[in-house]
Protein backbone atom coordinates (compact mmCIF):
# COMPACT_ATOMS: atom_id res chain seq x y z
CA UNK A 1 0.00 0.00 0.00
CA UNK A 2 0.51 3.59 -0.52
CA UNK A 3 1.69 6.42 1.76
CA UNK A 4 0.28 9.37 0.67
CA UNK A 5 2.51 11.92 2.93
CA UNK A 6 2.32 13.95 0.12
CA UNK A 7 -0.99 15.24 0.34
CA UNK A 8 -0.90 15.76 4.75
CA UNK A 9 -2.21 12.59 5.22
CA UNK A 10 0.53 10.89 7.03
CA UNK A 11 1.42 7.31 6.69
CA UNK A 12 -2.97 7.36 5.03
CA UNK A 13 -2.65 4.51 3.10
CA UNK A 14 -4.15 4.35 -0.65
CA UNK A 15 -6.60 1.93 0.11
CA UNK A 16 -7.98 3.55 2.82
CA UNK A 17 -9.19 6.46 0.34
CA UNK A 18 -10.51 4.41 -0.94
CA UNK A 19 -10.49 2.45 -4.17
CA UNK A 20 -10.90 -1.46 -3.15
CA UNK A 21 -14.97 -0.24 -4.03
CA UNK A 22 -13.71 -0.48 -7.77
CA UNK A 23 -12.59 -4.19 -8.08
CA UNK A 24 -8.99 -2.50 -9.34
CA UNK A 25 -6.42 -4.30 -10.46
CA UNK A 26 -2.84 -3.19 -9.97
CA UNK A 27 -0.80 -1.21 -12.06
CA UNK A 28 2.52 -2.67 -13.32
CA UNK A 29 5.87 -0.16 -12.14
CA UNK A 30 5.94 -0.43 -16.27
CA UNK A 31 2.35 0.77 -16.81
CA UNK A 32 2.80 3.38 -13.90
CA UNK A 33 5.49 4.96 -15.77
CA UNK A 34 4.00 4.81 -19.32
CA UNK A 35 0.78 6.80 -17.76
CA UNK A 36 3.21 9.36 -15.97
CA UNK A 37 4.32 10.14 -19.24
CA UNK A 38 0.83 10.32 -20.94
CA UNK A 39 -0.44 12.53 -18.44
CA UNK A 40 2.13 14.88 -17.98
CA UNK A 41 1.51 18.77 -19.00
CA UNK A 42 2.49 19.45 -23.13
CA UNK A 43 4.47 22.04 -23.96
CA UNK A 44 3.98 21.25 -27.44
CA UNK A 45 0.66 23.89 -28.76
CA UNK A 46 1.33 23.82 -32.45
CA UNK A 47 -0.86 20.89 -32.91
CA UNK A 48 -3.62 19.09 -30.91
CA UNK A 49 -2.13 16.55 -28.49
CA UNK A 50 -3.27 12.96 -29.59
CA UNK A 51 -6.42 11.39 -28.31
CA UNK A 52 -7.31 15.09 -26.89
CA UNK A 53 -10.30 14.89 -29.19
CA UNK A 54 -11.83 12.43 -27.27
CA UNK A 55 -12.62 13.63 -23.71
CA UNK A 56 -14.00 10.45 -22.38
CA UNK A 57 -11.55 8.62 -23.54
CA UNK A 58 -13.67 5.47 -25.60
CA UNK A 59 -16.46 6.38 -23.92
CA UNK A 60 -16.63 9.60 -25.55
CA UNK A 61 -19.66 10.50 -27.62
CA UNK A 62 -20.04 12.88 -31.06
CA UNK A 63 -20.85 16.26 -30.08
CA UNK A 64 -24.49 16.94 -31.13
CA UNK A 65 -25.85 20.03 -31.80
CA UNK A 66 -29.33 20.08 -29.79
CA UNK A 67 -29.73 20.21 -26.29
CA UNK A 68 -29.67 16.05 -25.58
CA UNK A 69 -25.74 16.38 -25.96
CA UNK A 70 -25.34 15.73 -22.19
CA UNK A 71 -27.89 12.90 -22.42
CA UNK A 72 -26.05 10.16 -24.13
CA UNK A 73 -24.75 6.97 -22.73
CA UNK A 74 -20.84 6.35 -22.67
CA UNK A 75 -20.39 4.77 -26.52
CA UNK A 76 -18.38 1.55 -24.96
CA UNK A 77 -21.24 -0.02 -22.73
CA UNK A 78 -23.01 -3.48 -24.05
CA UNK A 79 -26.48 -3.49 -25.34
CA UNK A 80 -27.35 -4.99 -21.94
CA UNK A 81 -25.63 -2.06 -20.55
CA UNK A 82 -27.71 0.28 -22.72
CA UNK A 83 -30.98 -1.12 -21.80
CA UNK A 84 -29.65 -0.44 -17.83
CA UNK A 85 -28.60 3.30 -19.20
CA UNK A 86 -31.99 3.72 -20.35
CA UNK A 87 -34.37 2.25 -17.23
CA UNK A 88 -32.37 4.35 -15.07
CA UNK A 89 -32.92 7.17 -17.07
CA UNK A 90 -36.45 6.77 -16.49
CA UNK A 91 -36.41 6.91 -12.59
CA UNK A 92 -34.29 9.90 -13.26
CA UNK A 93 -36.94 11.62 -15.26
CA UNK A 94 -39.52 10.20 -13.03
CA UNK A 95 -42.11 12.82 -11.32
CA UNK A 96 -43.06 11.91 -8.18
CA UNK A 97 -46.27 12.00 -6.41
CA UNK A 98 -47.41 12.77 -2.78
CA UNK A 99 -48.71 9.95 -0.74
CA UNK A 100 -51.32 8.36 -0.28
CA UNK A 101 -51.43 7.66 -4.36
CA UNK A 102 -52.80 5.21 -6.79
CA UNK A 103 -49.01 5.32 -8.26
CA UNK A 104 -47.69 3.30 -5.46
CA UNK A 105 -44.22 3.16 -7.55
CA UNK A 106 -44.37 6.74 -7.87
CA UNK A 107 -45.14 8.07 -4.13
CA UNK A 108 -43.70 9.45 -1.66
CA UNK A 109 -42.52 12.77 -2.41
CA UNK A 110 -41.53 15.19 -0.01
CA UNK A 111 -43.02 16.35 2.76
CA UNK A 112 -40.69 19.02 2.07
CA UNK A 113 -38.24 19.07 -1.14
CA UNK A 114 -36.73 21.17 -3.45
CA UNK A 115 -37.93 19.38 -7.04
CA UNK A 116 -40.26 16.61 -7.86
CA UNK A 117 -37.43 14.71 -9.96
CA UNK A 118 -33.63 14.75 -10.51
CA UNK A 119 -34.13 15.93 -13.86
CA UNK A 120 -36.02 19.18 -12.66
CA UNK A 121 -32.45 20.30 -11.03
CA UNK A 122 -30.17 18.50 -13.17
CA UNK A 123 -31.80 19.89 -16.46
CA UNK A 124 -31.03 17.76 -19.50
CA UNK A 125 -28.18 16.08 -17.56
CA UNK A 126 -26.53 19.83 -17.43
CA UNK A 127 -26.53 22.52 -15.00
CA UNK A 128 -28.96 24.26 -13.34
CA UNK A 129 -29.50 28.05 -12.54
CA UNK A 130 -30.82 30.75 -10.44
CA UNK A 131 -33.93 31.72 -9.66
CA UNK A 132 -34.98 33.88 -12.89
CA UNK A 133 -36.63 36.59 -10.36
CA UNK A 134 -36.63 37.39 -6.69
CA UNK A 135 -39.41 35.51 -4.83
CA UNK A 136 -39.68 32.63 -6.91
CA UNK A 137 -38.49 29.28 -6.24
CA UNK A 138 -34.93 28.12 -6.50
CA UNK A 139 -35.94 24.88 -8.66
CA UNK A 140 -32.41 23.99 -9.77
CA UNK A 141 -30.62 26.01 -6.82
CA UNK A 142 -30.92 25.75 -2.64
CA UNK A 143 -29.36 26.88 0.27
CA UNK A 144 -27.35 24.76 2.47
CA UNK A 145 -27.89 25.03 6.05
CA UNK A 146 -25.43 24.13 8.96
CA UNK A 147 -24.51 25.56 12.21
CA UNK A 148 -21.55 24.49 14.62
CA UNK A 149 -21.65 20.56 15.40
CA UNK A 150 -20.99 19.64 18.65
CA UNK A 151 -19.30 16.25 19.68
CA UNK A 152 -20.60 13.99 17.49
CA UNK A 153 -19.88 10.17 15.87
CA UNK A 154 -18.94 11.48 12.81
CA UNK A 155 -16.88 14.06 14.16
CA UNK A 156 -15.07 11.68 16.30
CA UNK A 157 -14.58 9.08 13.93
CA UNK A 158 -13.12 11.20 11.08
CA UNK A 159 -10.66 13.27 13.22
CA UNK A 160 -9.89 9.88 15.02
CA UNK A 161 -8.76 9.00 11.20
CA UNK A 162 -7.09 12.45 10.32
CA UNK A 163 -5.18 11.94 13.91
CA UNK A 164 -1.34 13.31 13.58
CA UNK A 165 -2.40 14.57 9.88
CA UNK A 166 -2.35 18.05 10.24
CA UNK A 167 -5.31 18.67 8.58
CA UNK A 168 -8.25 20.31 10.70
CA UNK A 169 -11.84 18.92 10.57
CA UNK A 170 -14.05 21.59 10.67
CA UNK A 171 -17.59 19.51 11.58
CA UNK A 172 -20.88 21.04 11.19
CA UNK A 173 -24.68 19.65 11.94
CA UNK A 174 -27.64 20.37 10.32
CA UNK A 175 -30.30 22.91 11.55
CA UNK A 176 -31.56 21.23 14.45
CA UNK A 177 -35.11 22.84 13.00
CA UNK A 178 -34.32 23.47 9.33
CA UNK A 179 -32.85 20.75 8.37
CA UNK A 180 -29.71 20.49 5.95
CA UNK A 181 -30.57 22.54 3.42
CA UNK A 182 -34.03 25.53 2.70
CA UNK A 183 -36.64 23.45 0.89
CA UNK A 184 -39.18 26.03 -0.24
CA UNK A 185 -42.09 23.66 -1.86
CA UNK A 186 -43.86 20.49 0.44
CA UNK A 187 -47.24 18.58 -0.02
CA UNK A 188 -50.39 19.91 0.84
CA UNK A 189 -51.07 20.42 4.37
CA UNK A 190 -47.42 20.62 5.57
CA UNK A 191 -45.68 24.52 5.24
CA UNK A 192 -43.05 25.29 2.99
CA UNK A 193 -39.54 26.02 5.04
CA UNK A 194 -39.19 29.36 3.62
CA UNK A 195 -38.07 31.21 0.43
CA UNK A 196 -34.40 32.02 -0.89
CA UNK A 197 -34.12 35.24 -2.01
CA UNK A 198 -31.24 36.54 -4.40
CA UNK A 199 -29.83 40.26 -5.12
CA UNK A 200 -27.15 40.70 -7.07
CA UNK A 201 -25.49 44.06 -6.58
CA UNK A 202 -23.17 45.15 -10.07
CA UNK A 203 -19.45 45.85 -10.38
CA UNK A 204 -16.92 46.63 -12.90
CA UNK A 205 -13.78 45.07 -13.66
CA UNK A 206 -11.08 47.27 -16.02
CA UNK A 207 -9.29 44.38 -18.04
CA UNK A 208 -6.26 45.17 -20.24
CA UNK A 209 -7.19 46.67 -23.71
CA UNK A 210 -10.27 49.20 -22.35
CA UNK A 211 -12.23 46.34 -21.94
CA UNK A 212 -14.41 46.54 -19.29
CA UNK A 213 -16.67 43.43 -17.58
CA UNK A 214 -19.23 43.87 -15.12
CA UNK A 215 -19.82 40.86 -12.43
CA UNK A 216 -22.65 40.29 -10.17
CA UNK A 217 -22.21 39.79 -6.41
CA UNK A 218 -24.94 38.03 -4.87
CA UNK A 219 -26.79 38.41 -1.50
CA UNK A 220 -29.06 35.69 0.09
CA UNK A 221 -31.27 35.70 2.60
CA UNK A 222 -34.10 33.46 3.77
CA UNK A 223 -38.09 34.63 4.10
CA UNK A 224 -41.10 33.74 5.27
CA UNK A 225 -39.23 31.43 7.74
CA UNK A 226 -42.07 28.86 8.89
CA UNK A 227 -41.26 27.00 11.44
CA UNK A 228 -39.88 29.41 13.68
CA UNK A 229 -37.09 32.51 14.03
CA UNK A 230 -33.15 31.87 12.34
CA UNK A 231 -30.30 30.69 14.02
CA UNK A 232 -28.10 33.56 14.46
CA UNK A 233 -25.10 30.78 13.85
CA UNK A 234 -26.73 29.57 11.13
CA UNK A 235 -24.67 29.29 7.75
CA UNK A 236 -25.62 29.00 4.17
CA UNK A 237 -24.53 28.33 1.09
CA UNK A 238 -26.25 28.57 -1.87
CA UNK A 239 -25.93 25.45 -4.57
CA UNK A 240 -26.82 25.13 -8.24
CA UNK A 241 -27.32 21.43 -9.65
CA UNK A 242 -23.70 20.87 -11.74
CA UNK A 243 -23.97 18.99 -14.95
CA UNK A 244 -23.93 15.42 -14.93
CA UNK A 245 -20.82 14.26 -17.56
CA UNK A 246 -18.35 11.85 -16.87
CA UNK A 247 -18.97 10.99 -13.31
CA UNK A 248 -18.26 7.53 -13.73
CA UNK A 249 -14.81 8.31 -15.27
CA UNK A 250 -13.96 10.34 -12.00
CA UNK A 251 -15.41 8.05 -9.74
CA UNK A 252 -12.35 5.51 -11.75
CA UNK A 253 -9.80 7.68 -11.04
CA UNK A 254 -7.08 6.26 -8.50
CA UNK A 255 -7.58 7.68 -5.04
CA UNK A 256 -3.34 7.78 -5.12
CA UNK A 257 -3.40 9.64 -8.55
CA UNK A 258 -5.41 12.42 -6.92
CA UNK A 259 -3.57 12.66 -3.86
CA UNK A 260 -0.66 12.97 -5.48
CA UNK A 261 -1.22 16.26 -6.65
CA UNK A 262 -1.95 18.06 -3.47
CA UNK A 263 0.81 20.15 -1.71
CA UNK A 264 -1.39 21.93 1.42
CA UNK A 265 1.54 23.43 2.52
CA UNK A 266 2.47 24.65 -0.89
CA UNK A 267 5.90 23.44 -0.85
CA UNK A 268 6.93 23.95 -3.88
CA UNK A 269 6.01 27.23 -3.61
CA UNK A 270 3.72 27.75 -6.69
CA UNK A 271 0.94 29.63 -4.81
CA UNK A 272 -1.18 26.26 -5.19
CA UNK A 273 -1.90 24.41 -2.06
CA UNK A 274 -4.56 21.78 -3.31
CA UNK A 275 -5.77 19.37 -0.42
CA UNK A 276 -7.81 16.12 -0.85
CA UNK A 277 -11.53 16.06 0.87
CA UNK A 278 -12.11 13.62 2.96
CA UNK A 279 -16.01 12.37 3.71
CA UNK A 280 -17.39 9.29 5.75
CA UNK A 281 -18.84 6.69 3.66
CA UNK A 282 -22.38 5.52 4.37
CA UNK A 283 -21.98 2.73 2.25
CA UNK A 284 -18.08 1.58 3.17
CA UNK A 285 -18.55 2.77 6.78
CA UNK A 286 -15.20 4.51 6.84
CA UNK A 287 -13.51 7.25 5.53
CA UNK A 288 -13.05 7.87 1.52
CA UNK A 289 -11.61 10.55 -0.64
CA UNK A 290 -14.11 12.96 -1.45
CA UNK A 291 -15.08 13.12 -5.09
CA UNK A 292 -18.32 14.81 -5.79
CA UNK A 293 -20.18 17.92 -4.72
CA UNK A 294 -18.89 21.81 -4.93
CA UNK A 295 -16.69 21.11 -1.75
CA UNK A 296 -16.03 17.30 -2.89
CA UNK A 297 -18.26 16.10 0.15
CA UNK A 298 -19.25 12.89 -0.97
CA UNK A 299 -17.10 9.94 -1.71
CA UNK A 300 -19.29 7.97 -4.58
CA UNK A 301 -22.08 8.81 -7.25
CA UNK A 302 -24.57 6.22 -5.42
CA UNK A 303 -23.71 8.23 -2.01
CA UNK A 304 -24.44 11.67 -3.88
CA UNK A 305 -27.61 9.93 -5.35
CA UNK A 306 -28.70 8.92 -2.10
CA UNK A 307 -28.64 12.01 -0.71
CA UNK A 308 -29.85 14.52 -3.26
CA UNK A 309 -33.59 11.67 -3.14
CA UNK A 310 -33.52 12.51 0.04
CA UNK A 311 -32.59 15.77 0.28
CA UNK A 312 -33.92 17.34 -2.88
CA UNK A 313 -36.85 15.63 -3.39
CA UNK A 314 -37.32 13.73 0.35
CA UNK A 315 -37.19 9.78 -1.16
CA UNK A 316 -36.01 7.81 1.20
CA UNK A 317 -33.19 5.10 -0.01
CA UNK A 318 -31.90 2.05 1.55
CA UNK A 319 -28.72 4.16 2.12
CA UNK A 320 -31.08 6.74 3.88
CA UNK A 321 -34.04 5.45 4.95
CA UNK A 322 -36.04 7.89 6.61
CA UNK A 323 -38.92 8.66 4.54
CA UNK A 324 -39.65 12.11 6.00
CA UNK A 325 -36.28 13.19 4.41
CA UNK A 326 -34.73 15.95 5.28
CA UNK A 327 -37.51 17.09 7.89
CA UNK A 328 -36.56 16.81 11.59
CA UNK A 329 -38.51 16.59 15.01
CA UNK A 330 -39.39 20.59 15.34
CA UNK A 331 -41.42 20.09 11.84
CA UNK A 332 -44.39 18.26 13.18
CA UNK A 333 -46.49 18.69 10.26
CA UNK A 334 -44.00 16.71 8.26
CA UNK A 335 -43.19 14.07 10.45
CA UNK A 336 -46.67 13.04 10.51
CA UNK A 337 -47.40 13.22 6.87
CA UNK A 338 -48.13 10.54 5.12
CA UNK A 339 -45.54 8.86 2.95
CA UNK A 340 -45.05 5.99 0.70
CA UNK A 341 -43.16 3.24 2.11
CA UNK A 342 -44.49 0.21 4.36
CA UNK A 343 -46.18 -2.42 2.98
CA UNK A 344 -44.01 -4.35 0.44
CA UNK A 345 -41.76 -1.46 0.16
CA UNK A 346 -39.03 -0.73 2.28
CA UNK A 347 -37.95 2.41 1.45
CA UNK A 348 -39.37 4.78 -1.64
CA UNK A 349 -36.65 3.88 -3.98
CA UNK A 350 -35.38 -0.15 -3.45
CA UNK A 351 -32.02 -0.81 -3.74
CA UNK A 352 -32.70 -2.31 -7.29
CA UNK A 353 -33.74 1.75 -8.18
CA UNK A 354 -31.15 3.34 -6.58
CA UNK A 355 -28.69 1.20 -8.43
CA UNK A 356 -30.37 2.20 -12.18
CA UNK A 357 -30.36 5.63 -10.93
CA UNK A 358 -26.74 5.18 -10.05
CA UNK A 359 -25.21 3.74 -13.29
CA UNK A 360 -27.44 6.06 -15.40
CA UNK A 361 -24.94 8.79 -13.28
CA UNK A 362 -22.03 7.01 -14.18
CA UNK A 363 -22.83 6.64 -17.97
CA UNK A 364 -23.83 9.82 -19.11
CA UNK A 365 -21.26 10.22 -21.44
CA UNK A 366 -18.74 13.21 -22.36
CA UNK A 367 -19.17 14.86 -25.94
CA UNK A 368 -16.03 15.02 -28.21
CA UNK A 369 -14.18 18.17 -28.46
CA UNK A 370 -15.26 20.57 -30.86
CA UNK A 371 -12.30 22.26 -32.99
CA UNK A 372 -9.21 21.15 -31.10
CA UNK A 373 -6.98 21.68 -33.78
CA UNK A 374 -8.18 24.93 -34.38
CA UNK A 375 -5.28 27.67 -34.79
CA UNK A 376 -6.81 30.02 -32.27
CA UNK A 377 -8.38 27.11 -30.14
CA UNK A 378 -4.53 26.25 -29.78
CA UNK A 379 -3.61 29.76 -29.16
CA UNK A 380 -6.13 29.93 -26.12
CA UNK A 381 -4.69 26.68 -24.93
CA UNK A 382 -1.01 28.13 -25.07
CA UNK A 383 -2.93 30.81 -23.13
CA UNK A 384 -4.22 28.52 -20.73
CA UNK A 385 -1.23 26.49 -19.41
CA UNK A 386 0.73 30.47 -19.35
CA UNK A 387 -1.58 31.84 -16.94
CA UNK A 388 -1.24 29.02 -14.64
CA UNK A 389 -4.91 27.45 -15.23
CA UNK A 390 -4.12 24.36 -15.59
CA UNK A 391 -1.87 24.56 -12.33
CA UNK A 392 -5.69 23.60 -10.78
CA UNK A 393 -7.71 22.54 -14.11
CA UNK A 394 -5.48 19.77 -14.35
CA UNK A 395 -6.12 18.03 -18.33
CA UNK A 396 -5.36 14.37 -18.17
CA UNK A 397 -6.10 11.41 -16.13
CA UNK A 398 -5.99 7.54 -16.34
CA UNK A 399 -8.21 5.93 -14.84
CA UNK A 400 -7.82 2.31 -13.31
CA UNK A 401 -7.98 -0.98 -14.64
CA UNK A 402 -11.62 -2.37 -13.28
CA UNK A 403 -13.08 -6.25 -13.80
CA UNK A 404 -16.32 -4.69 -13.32
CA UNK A 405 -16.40 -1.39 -15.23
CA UNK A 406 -15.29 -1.95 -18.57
CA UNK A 407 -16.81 1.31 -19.88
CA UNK A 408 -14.79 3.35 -17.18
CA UNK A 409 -11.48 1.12 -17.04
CA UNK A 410 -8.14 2.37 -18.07
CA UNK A 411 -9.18 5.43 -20.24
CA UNK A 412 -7.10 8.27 -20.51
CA UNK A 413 -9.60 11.09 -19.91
CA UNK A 414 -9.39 15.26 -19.87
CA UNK A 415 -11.85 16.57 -16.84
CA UNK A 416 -9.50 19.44 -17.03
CA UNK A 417 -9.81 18.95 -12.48
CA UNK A 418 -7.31 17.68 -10.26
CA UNK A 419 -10.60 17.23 -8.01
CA UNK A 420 -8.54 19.12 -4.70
CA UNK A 421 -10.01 21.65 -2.47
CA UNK A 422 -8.30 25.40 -2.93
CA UNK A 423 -8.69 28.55 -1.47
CA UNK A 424 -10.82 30.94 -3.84
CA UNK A 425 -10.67 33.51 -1.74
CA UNK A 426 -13.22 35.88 -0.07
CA UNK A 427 -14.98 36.67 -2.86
CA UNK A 428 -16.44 33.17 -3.83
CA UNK A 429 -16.55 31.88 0.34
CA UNK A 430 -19.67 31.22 1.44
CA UNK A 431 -17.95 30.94 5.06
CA UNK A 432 -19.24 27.52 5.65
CA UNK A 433 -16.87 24.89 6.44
CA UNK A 434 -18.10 21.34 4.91
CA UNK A 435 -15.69 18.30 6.30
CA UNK A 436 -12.31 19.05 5.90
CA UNK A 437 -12.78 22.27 3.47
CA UNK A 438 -13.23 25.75 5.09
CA UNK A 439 -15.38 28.49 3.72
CA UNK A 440 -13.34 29.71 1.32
CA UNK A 441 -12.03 26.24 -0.33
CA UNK A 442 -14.07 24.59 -3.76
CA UNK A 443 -13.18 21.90 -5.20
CA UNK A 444 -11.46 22.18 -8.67
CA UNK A 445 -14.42 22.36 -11.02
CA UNK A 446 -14.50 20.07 -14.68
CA UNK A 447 -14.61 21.86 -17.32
CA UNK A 448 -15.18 19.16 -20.30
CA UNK A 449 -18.43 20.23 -21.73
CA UNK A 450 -18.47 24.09 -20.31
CA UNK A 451 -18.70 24.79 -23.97
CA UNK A 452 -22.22 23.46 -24.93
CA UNK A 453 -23.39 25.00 -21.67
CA UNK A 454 -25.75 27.43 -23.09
CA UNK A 455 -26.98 25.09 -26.10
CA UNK A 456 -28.45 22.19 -23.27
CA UNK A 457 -29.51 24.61 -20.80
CA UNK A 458 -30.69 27.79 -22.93
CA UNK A 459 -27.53 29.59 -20.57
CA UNK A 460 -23.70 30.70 -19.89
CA UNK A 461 -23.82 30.55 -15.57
CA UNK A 462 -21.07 29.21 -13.75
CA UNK A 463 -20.09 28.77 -10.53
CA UNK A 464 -20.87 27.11 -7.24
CA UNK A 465 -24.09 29.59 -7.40
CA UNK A 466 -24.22 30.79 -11.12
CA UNK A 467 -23.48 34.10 -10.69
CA UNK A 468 -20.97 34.26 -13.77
CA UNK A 469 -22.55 34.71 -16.39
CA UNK A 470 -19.92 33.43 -19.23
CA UNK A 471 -16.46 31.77 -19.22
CA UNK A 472 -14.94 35.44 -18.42
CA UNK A 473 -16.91 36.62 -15.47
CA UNK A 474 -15.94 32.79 -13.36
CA UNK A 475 -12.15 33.47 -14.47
CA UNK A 476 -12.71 36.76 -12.44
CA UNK A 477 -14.21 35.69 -9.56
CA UNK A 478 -11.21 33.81 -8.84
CA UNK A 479 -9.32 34.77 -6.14
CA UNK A 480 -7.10 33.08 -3.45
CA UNK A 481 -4.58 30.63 -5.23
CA UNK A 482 -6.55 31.37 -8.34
CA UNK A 483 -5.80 35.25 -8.20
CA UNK A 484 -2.70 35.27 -10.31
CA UNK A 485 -4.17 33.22 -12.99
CA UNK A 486 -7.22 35.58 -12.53
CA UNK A 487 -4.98 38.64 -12.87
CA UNK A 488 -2.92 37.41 -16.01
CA UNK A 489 -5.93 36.48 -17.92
CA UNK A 490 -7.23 40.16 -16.99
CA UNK A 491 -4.07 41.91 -18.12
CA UNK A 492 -3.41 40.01 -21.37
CA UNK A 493 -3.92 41.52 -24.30
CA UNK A 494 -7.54 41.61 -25.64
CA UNK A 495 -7.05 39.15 -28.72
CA UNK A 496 -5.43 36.47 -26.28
CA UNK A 497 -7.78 36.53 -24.12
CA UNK A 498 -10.62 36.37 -26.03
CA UNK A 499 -8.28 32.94 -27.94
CA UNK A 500 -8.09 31.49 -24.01
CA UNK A 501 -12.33 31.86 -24.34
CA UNK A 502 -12.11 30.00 -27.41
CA UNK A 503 -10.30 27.18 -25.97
CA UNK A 504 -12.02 26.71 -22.57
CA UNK A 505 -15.30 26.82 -24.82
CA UNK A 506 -14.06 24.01 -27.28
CA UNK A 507 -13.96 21.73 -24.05
């Protein structure tokens, strides 16, 4: 096994992050060294690098040119596969139903949730978006609630784990009366949480040239508070539903390979100080490298499944079971609501369900790149790697060699992520700390398909919260060990910026 010292984790061994879930086989010391060459950083832009047209490796897909190109299934699965890709599509469309209901497969929703169906966040397997006015609901966005944990098993068990580390766990709890996170819609007879309101307030940025870009700052705020006054401790964070992509193919990535690339303490003196997540596993009952979520706080795509049925839409799962969701003992109303498990069901989504739902995640497959050959789209890239982007945006992975993921297993891939926390800075904290990551860290965000953003989702808006409204405005929000790639990109001259555009949008 593994010591991953370099990422703070003393003597933490690989396994332990953990990647004996994947049914991996071992790389070779000759394979290991073969990939360290494929993946390291070109410095080569006068032609496209080979295989970079194909993101997801041979699971890749042809770019359409309608708003289903996020919909597809990875192109390597078996028919059998396909026919999985496509059932669990359908429980990801589903709409579901208060109880009592005739649709006894179909009930169960709420009391309180955010959307009726995955697909009303996650829209067209892309990203979601602000509310479009103040007052309305947040459909593809919420807030996340959490105030101060006490002692608690969690908190015990993971800094039991991160003992002699270094690394701080910063534990939080739920709202003891709201809950994890603001749901502003519930069944009939059981009140709403509250309502997430948004300002933005406008600002402009000089950028080299005379060109100048405005950005939005947001403000949130919860009304209409029903069941009782605010925490004054309380902390939010507001969350947009990220695209869907290639989640399998970072799920396959070697806990070791990620690790590797974190330096907390910056030693090498770069300004970059990535750090890996770490988040308890429901399912594995220990603790795994965090993966998935803005601040990489859960460890698999069935755990993030899991929890967004419960959370967004209050199913319960056989990984949580409780069928009143996120609701908790202050909210009598929804305690006592009806719901739609007992009898011959268990929970309101079987194991069977959450498992279609699960590899539907995994297999929603990454479009080619459009254009990467292109003499400006090479430019940009030039651009790119200059400015220090892909310092964090990290291009290439391979992933591991699985007996039971043939779609996934040893495909050299371009998430352009090293999937690490960093420090943003003030501007994009939201001040609440989530597992090892403090308010101001994110993890590294994809950015293979940012490109056909607006043609799935009918818009440009980026970020943890979506308050960029193109490529440009995210790149200037960065601050922390992002503000001197921020700051070049602002002071280059007009044409290369607008060429470093090009390229991030060809991905």
């Amino acid at each position: 096994m593994v010591a991953l010292t370099s990422a703070g984790l003393a003597q933490t061994p690989a396994q332990t992050l953990s990647d004996l879930h994947l049914n991996i086989t071992p790389r070779t010391p000759a394979e290991t060294g073969r990939i360290a060459e494929v993946v390291a950083p070109t410095d080569d832009f006068t032609k496209a690098e080979p295989f970079e047209a194909n993101p997801g490796g041979a699971a890749t897909v042809r770019a359409r040119d309608d708003a289903d190109a996020f919909s597809l299934s990875s192109a390597n699965i078996s028919f059998q596969d396909e026919l999985q890709f496509k059932i669990g599509n359908g429980l990801f469309r589903k709409l579901w139903v208060s109880s009592p209901s005739s649709t006894l497969a179909s009930d169960g929703l709420g009391p309180l949730y955010n959307a009726r169906g995955c697909q009303n966040c996650h829209l067209k397997d892309g990203r979601g978006h602000p509310p479009d006015a103040a007052g309305q609901p947040g459909g593809s966005m919420f807030l996340r609630l959490s105030v101060p944990a006490d002692d608690n098993a969690e908190r015990t068990r993971i800094e039991d784990y991160l003992a002699g580390t270094g690394n701080p766990y910063r534990p939080t709890r739920p709202d003891p009366v709201y809950g994890g996170q603001l749901q502003d819609l519930s069944v009939a007879g059981v009140p709403a949480e509250g309502r997430m309101v948004v300002t933005y307030a406008e600002e402009a940025v000089e950028l080299s040239g005379g060109e100048i870009a405005h950005l939005r700052r947001p403000t949130y705020r919860i009304e209409d508070a029903a069941y009782g006054p605010l925490r004054d401790d309380l902390m939010i964070s507001p969350r947009v539903a990220p695209q869907m992509i290639g989640l399998g193919l970072l799920e396959s990535v070697p806990a070791a390979d990620i690790v590797a690339g974190a330096d907390p303490d910056d030693a090498d003196g770069d300004g970059i100080s990535g750090r890996a997540q770490i988040a308890w596993s429901a399912r594995y009952d220990k603790p795994m490298l965090g993966r998935f979520g803005w601040k990489a706080g859960m460890p698999t795509i069935e755990e993030q499944s899991a929890s967004a049925f419960s959370g967004d839409i209050g199913i319960s799962t056989p990984l949580h079971p409780a069928p009143s969701g996120d609701c908790t003992p202050a909210q009598h109303p929804c305690i006592k609501a009806p719901h739609g498990d007992g009898d011959a069901r268990v929970t309101e989504i079987d194991a069977e369900g959450l498992d279609l739902v699960t590899f539907y995640s995994q297999n929603l497959a990454v479009p080619a790149r459009r254009d990467p050959a292109d003499p400006q789209v090479l430019r940009g890239k030039q651009g790119f790697y200059k400015a220090g982007c892909a310092d964090c945006h990290r291009p290439k992975f391979v992933t591991a060699r699985m007996q039971d993921r043939p779609e996934h297993s040893f495909q050299l891939i371009w998430p352009y992520s090293d999937m690490l926390l960093h420090d943003m800075g003030k501007g994009l904290a939201d001040d609440r700390p989530e597992g090892l990551a403090d308010g101001r860290e994110w993890r590294t965000a994809p950015l293979w398909g940012i490109g056909l953003t607006r043609q799935v989702n009918g818009h440009s808006m980026f970020l943890h919260d979506g308050r960029a409204r193109s490529v440009l405005e995210a790149i200037l929000w960065h601050g922390g060990e992002g503000r001197t790639a921020r700051d070049h990109v602002a002071k280059m001259p007009p044409d290369e910026r607008a060429a470093l555009i090009r390229f991030v949008e060809s991905l």
